[in-house]
C-alpha atoms as a PDB file:
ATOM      1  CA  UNK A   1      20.276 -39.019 -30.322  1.00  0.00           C
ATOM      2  CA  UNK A   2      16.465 -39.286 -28.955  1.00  0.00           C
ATOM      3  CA  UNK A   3      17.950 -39.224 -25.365  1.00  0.00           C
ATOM      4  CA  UNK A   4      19.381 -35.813 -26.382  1.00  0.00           C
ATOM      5  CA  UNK A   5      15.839 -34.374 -27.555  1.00  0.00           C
ATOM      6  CA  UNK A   6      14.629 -35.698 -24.850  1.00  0.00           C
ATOM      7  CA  UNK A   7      16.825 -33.946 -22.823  1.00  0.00           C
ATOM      8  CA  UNK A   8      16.694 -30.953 -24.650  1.00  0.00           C
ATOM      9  CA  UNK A   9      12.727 -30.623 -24.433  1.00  0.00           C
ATOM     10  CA  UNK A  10      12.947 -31.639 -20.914  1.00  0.00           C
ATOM     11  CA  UNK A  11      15.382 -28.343 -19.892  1.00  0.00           C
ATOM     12  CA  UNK A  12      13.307 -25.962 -22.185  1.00  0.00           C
ATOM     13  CA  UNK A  13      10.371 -27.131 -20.272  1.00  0.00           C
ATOM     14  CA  UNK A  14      12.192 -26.371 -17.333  1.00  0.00           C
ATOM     15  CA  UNK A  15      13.149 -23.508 -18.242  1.00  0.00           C
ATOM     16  CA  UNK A  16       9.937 -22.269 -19.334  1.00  0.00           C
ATOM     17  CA  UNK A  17       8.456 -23.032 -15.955  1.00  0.00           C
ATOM     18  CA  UNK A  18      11.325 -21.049 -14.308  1.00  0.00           C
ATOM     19  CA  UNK A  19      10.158 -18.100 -16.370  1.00  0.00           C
ATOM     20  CA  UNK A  20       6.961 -18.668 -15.234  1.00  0.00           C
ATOM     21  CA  UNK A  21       7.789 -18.156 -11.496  1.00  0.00           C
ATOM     22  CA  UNK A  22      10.032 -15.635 -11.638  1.00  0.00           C
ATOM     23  CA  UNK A  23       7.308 -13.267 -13.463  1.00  0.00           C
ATOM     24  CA  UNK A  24       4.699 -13.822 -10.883  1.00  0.00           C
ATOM     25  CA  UNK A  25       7.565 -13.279  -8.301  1.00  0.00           C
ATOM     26  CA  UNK A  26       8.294 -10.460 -10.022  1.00  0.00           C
ATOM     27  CA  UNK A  27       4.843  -9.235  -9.967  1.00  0.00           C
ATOM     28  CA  UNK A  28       3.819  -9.666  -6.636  1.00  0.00           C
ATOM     29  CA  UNK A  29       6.872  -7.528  -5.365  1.00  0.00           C
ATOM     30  CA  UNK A  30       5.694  -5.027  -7.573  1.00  0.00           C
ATOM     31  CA  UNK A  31       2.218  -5.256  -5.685  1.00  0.00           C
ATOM     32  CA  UNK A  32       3.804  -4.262  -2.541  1.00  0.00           C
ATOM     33  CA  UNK A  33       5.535  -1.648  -3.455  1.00  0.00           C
ATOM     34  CA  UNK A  34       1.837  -0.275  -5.714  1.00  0.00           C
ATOM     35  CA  UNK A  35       0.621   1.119  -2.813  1.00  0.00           C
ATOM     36  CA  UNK A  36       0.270   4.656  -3.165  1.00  0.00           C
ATOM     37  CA  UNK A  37       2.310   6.864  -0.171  1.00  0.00           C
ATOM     38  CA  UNK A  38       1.656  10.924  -0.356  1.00  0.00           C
ATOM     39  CA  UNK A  39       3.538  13.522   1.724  1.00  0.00           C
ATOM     40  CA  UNK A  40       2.600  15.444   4.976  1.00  0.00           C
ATOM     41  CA  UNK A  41       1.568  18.560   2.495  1.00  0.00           C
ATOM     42  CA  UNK A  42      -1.112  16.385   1.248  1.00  0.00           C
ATOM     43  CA  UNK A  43      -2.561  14.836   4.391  1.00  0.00           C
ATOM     44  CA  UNK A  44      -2.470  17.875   5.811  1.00  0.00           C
ATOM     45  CA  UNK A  45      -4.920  19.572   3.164  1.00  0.00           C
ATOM     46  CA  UNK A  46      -6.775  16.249   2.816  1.00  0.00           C
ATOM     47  CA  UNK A  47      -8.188  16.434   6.576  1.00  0.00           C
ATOM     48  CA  UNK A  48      -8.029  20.278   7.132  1.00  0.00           C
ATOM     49  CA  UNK A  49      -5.396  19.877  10.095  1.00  0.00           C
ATOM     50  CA  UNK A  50      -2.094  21.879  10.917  1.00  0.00           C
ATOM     51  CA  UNK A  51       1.102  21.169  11.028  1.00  0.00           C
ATOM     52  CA  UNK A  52       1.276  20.339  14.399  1.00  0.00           C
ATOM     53  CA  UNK A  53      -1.779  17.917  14.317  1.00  0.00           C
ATOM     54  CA  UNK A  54      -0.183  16.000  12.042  1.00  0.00           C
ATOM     55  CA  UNK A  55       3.014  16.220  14.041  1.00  0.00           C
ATOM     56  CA  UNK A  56       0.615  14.771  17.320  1.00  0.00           C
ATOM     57  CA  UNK A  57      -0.805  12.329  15.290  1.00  0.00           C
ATOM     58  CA  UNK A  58       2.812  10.902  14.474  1.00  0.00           C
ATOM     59  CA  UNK A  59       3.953  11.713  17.860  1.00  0.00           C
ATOM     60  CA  UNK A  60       1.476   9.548  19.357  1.00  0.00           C
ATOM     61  CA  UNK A  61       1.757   6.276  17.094  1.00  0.00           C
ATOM     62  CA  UNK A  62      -1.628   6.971  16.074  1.00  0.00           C
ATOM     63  CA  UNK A  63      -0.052   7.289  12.179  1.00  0.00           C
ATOM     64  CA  UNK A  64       2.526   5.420  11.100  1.00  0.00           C
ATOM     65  CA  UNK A  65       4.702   7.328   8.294  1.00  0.00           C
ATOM     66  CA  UNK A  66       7.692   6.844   6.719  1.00  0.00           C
ATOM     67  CA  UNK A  67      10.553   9.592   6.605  1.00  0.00           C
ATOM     68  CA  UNK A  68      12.875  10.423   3.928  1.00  0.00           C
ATOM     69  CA  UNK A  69      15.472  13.250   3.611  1.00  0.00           C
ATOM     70  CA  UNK A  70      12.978  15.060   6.670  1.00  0.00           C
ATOM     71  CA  UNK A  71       9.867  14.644   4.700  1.00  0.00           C
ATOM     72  CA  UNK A  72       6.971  12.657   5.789  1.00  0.00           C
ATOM     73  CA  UNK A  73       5.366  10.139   4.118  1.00  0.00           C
ATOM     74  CA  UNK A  74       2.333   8.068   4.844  1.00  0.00           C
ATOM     75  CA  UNK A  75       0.420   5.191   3.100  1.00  0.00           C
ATOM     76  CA  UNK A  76      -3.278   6.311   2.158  1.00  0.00           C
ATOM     77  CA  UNK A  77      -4.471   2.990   3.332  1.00  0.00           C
ATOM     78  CA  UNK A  78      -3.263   4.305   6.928  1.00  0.00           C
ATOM     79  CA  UNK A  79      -5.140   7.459   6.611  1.00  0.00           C
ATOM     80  CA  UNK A  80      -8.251   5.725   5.522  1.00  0.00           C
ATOM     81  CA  UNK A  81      -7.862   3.278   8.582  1.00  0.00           C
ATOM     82  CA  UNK A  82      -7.619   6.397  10.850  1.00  0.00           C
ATOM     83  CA  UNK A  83     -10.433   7.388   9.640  1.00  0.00           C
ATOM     84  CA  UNK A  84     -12.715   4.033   9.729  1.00  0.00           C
ATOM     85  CA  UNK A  85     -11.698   3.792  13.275  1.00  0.00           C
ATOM     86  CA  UNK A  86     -12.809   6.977  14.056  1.00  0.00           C
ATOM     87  CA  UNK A  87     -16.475   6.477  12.462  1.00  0.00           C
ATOM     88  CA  UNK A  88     -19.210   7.754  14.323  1.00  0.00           C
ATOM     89  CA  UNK A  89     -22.165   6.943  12.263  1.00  0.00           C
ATOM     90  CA  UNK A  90     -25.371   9.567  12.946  1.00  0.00           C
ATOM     91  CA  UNK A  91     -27.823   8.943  15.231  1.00  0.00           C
ATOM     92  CA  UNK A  92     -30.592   9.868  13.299  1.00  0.00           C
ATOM     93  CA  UNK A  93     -31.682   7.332  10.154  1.00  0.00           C
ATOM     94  CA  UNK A  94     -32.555  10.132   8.041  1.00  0.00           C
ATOM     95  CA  UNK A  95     -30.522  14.133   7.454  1.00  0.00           C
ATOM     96  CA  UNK A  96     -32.815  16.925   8.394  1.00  0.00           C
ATOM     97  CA  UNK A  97     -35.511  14.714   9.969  1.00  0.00           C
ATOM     98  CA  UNK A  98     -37.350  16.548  13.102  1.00  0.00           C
END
């Protein structure tokens, strides 16, 4: 009968740490998929270009997007890579100095 228990408290153990893994699992692959994605529209109003900018910009490999049905996505983290690789900081140390 102790072998049994033994048993018995050795699987739920088991088991627990099975749960465990599978929820962190679970979680990261829900991390992946967090990041946030908006649509051409938005890009588009977010950077003050046209249509056909954007349309370059894709055209070029310069942004990587995703397409649906015929609509564009893109990941924000993209956008904001675009634009940190495009930095020019200013010349001058301070705004408005002569």
């Amino acid at each position: 009968m102790n072998e049994i228990m033994d048993m018995i408290l050795t699987l739920t153990q088991d088991i627990k740490t099975v749960k465990a893994y599978l929820l962190n699992f679970h979680k990261s692959r829900l991390e992946q998929f967090s990041e946030e994605w908006i649509d051409g529209q938005v890009v588009m109003q977010t950077l003050h270009i046209s249509k056909r900018t954007l349309q370059s910009l894709r055209d070029g490999g310069v942004l990587p997007y995703s397409r649906i049905n015929g609509k564009f996505y893109y990941k924000v983290s993209d956008i904001e890579a675009l634009l940190e690789s495009n930095y020019s900081p200013s010349k001058s140390k301070h705004y408005g100095d002569q």
